[in-house]
C-alpha atoms as a PDB file:
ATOM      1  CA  UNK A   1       2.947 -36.347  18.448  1.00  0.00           C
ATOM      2  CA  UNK A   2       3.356 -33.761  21.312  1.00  0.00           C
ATOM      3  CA  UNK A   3       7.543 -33.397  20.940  1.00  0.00           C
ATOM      4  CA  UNK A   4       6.474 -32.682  17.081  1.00  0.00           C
ATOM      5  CA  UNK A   5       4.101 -29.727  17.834  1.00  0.00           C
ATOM      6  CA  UNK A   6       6.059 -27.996  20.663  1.00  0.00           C
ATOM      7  CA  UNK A   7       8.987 -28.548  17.984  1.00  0.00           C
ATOM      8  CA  UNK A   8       7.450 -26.420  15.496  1.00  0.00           C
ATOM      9  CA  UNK A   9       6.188 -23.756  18.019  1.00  0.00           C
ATOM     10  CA  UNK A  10       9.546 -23.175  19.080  1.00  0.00           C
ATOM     11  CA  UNK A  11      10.911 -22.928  15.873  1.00  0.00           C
ATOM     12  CA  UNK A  12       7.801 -20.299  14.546  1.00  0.00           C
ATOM     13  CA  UNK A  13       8.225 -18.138  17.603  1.00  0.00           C
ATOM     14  CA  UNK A  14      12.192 -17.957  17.196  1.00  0.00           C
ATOM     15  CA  UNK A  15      11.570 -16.788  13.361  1.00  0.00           C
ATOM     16  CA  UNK A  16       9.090 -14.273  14.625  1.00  0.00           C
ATOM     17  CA  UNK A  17      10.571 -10.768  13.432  1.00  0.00           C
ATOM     18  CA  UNK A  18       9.646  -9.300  17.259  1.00  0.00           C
ATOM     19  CA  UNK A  19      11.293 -11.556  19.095  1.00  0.00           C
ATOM     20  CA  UNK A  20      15.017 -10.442  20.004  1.00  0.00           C
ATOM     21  CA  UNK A  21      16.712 -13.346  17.805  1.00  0.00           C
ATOM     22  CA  UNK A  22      14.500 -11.334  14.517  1.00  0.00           C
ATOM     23  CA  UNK A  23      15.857  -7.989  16.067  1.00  0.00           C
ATOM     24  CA  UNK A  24      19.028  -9.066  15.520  1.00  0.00           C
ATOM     25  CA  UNK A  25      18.586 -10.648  12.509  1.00  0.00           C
ATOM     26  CA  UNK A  26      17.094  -8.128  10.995  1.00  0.00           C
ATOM     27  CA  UNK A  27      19.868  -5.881  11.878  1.00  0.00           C
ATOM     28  CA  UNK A  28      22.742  -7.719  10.743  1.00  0.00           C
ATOM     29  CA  UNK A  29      20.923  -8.555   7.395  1.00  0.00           C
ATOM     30  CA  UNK A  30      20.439  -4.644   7.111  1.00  0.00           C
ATOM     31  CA  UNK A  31      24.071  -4.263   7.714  1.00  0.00           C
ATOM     32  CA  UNK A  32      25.018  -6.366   5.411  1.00  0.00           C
ATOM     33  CA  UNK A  33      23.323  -4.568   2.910  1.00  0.00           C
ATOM     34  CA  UNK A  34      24.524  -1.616   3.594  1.00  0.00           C
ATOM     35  CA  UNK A  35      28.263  -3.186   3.842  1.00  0.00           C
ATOM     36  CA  UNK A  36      27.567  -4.350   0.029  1.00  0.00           C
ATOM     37  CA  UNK A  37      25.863  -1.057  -1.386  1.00  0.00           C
ATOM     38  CA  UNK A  38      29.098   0.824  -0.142  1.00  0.00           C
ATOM     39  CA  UNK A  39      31.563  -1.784  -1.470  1.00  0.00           C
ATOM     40  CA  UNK A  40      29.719  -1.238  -4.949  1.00  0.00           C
ATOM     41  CA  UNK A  41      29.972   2.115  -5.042  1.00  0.00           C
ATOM     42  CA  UNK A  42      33.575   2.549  -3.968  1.00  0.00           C
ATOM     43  CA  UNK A  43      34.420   0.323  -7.404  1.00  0.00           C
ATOM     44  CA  UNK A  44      36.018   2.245  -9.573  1.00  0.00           C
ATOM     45  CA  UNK A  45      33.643   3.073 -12.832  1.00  0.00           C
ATOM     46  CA  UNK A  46      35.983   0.653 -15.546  1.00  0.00           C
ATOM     47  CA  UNK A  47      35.129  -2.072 -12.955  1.00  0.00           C
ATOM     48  CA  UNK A  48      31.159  -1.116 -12.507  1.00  0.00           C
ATOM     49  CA  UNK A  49      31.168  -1.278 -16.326  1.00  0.00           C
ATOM     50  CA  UNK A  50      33.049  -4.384 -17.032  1.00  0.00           C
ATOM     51  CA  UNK A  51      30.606  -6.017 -14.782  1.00  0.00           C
ATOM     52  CA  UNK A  52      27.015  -4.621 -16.577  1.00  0.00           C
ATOM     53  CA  UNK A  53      26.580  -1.403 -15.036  1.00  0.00           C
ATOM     54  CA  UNK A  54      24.843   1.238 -17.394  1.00  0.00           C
ATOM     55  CA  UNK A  55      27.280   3.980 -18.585  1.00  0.00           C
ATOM     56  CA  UNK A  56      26.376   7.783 -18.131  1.00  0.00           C
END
């Protein structure tokens, strides 16, 4: 019963979002996001609306 609880403490502390492994995770998930907004709007606009994006 006591490997069990300091098993689950260790795993809520590393998913803590100010602890350096959240830091980081944060920031690479942010990244990414910005990675894919700037992918999207480098398409070309045929592309954009072949795939469902609103015309002007």
């Amino acid at each position: 019963m006591h490997a069990t609880t300091s098993g689950t403490a260790f795993a809520d502390q590393n998913t803590h979002p100010f602890t350096t492994t959240g830091l980081i995770a944060t920031i690479v998930g942010k990244w990414r996001e910005y990675r894919m907004i700037r992918e999207l709007e480098s398409m070309p606009y045929t592309v954009m609306k072949d795939i469902g994006f609103r015309s002007e």
